[in-house]
Protein backbone atom coordinates (compact mmCIF):
# COMPACT_ATOMS: atom_id res chain seq x y z
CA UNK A 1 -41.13 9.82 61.89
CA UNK A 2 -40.08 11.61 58.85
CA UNK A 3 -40.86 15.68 57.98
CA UNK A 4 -44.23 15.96 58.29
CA UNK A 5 -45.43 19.08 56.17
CA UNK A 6 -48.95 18.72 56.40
CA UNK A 7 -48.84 18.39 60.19
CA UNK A 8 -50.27 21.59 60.88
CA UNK A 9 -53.88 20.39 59.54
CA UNK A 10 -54.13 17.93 62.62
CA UNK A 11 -52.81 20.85 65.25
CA UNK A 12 -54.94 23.48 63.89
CA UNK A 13 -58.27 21.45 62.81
CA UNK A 14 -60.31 19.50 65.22
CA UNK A 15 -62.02 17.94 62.32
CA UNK A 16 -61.22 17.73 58.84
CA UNK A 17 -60.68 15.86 55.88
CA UNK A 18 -58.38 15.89 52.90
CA UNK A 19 -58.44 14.64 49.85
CA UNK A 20 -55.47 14.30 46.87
CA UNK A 21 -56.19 13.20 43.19
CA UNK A 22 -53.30 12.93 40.49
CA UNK A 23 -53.46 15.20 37.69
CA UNK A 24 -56.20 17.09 38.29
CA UNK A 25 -56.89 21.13 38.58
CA UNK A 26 -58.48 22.64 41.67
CA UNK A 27 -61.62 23.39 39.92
CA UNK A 28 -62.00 20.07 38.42
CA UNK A 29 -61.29 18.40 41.76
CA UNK A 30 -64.38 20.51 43.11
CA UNK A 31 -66.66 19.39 39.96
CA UNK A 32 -65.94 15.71 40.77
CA UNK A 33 -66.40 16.27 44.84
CA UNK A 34 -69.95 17.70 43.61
CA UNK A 35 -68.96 21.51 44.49
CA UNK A 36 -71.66 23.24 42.28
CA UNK A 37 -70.19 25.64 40.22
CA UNK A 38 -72.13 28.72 41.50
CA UNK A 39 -71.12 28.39 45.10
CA UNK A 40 -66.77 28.63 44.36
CA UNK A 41 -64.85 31.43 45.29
CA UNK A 42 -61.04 32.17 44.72
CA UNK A 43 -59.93 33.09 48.29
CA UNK A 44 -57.07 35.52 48.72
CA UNK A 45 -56.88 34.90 52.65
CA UNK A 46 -58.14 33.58 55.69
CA UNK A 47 -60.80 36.63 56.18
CA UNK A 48 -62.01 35.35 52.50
CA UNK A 49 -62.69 31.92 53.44
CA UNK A 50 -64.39 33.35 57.06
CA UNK A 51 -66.98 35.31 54.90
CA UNK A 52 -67.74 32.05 52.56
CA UNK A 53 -67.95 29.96 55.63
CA UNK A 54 -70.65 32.49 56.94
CA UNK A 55 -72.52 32.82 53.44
CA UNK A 56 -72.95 28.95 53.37
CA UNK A 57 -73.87 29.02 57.36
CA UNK A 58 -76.46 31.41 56.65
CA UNK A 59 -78.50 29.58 54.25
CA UNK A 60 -79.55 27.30 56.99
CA UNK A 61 -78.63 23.71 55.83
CA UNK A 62 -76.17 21.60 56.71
CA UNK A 63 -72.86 21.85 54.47
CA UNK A 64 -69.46 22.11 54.24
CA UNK A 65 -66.38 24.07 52.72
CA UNK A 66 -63.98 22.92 50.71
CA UNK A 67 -60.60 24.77 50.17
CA UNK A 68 -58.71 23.62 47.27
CA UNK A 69 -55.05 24.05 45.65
CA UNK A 70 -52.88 21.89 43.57
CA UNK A 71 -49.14 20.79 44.68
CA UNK A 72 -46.57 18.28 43.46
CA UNK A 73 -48.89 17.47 40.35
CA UNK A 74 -52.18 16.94 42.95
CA UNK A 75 -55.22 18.35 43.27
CA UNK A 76 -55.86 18.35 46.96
CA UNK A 77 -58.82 19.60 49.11
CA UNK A 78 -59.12 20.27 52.91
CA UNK A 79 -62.21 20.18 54.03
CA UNK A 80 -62.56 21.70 57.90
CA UNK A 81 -65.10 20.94 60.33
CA UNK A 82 -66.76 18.89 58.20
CA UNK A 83 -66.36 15.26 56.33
CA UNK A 84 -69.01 15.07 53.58
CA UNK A 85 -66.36 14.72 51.30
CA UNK A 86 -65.35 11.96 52.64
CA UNK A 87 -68.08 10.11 50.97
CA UNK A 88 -67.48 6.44 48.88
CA UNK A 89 -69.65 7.99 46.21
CA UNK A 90 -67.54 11.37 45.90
CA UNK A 91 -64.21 9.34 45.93
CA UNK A 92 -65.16 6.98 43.80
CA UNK A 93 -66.23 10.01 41.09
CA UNK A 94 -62.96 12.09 42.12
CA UNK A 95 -60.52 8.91 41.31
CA UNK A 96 -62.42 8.38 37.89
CA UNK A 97 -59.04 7.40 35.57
CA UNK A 98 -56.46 8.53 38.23
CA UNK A 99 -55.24 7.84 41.89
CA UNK A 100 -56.54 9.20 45.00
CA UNK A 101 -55.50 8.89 48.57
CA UNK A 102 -57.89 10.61 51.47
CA UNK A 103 -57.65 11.14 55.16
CA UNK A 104 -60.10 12.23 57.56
CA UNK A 105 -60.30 12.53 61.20
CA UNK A 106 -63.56 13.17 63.30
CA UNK A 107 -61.85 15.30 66.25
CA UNK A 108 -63.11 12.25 68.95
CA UNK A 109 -60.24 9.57 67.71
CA UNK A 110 -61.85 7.90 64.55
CA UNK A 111 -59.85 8.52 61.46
CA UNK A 112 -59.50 6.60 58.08
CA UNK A 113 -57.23 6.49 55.23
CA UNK A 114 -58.73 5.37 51.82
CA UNK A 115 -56.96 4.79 48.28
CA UNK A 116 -58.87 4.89 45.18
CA UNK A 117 -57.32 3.84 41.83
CA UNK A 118 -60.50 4.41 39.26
CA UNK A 119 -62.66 4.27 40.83
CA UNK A 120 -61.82 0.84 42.73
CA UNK A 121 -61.51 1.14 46.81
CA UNK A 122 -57.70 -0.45 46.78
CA UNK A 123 -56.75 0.07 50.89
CA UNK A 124 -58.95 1.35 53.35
CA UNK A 125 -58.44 1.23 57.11
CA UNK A 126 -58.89 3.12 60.91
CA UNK A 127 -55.45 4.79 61.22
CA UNK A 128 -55.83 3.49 64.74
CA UNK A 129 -55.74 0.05 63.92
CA UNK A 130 -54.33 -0.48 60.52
CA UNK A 131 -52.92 -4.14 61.13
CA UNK A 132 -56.61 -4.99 60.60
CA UNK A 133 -56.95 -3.24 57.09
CA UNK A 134 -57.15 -7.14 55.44
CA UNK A 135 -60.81 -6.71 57.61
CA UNK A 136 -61.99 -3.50 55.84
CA UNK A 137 -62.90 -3.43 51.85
CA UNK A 138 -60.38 -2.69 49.73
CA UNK A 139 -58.71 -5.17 46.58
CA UNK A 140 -55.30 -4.61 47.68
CA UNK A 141 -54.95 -4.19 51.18
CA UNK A 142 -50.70 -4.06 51.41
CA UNK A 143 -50.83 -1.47 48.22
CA UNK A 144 -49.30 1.12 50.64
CA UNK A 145 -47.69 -0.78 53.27
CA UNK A 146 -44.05 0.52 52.56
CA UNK A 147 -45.25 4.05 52.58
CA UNK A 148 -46.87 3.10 55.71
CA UNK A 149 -44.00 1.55 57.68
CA UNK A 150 -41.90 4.63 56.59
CA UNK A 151 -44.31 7.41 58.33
CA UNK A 152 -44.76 5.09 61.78
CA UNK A 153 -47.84 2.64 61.12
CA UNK A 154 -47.49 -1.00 62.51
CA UNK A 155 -48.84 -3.99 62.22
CA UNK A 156 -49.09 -4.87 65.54
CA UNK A 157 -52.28 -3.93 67.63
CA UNK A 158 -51.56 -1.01 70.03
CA UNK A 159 -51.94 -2.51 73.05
CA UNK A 160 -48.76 -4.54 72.25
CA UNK A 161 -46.84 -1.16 71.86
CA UNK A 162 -46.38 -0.52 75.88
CA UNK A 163 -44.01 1.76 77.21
CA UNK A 164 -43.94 3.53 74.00
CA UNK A 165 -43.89 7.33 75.26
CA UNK A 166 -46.32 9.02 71.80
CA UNK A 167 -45.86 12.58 70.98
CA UNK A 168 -48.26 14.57 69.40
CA UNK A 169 -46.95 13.72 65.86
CA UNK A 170 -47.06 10.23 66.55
CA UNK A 171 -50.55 10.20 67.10
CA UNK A 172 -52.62 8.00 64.15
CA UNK A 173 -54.51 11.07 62.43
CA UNK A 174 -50.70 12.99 61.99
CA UNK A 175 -49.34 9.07 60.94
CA UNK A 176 -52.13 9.61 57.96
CA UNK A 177 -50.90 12.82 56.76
CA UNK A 178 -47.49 11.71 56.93
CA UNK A 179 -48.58 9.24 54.72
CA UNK A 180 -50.29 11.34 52.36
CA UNK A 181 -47.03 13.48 51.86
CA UNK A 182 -45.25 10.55 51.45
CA UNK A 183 -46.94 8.94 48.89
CA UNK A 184 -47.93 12.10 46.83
CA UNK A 185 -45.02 14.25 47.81
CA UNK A 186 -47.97 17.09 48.00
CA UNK A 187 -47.27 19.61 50.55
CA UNK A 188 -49.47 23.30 51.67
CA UNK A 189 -49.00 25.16 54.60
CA UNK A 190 -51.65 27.10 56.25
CA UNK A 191 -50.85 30.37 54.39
CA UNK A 192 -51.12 28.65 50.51
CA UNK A 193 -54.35 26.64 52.11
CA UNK A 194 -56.16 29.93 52.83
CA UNK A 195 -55.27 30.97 49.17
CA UNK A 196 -56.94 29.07 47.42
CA UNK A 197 -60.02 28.25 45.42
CA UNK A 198 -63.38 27.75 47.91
CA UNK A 199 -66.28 25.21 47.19
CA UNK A 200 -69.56 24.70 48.90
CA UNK A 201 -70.69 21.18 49.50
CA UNK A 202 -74.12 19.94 50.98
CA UNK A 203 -75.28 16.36 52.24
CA UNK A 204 -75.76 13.81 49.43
């Protein structure tokens, strides 16, 4: 598999999503996720994004936080522990009149890549089985097969891979940020991820 430089998401976070959109700022990338403007912070470090993650505990509902950067000419956003961004309805707003291409994982083996081109659903499928993305919705199904292929994704089922000894990075949920980098050509590492601009999202 090819240099992976968003690896560290999948060996540091059980849970998480992320979430790239051409062209866009960081704060604009929050408006269209539905981050409301009075609950954003610009984070100068991991302690920062601790005490944010404790202010939004302590109001007692259920939400998430969303740290957000741009690189390569994308807007991305990593949401940990939680996956309300990864929500049809938030992707479909976020990819309004540009490209988008999402990853999440649910820390117990299910994880999905989607690709939005305005607002459309263009590929969508389990990074566990991806041969059956023709299955899922999605106008375009192949749109990203090269990039695919290129990071490790087949197109046969996995129980016709045998004898294949995986490492860690050739598990499906690194496979999806592989292909993230590789279609994008965005890349953060924990350090820039922690600086960043911070977002509050609750359930829709």
């Amino acid at each position: 598999m090819p240099h992976n430089p968003l690896a560290w998401i999948a060996e540091f976070q059980m849970c998480y999503s992320l979430t790239l959109v051409e062209g866009l700022t960081a704060s604009e990338l929050l408006d269209r996720l539905g981050c409301p403007p009075g609950r954003r912070r610009r984070s100068a470090g991991p302690e920062d994004v601790k005490e944010f993650s404790r202010e939004s505990a302590a109001a007692g509902q259920e939400h998430g936080v969303v740290q957000a950067g741009v690189s390569a000419g994308w807007a991305w956003a990593l949401e940990p522990r939680t996956l309300l961004a990864n929500d049809g309805d938030r992707l479909a707003a976020a990819s309004h009149g540009t490209r988008l291409i999402s990853c999440c994982y649910n820390g117990n083996a299910l994880g999905y890549v989607q690709h939005w081109v305005d607002s459309e659903l263009i590929t969508f499928f389990d990074d566990d089985a991806p041969e059956l993305r023709h299955e899922e919705d999605g106008s375009d199904p192949d749109r990203l097969v090269d990039h695919m292929r290129r990071v490790g994704f087949r197109d046969e089922p996995a129980d016709d891979l045998a004898g294949d000894d995986m490492g860690d990075e050739e598990l499906p949920q690194f496979a999806s940020l592989a292909l993230l980098h590789a279609y994008t050509g965005v890349s953060f590492d924990a350090q820039e991820a922690d600086d960043c601009l911070l977002g509050e999202l609750s359930p829709r």
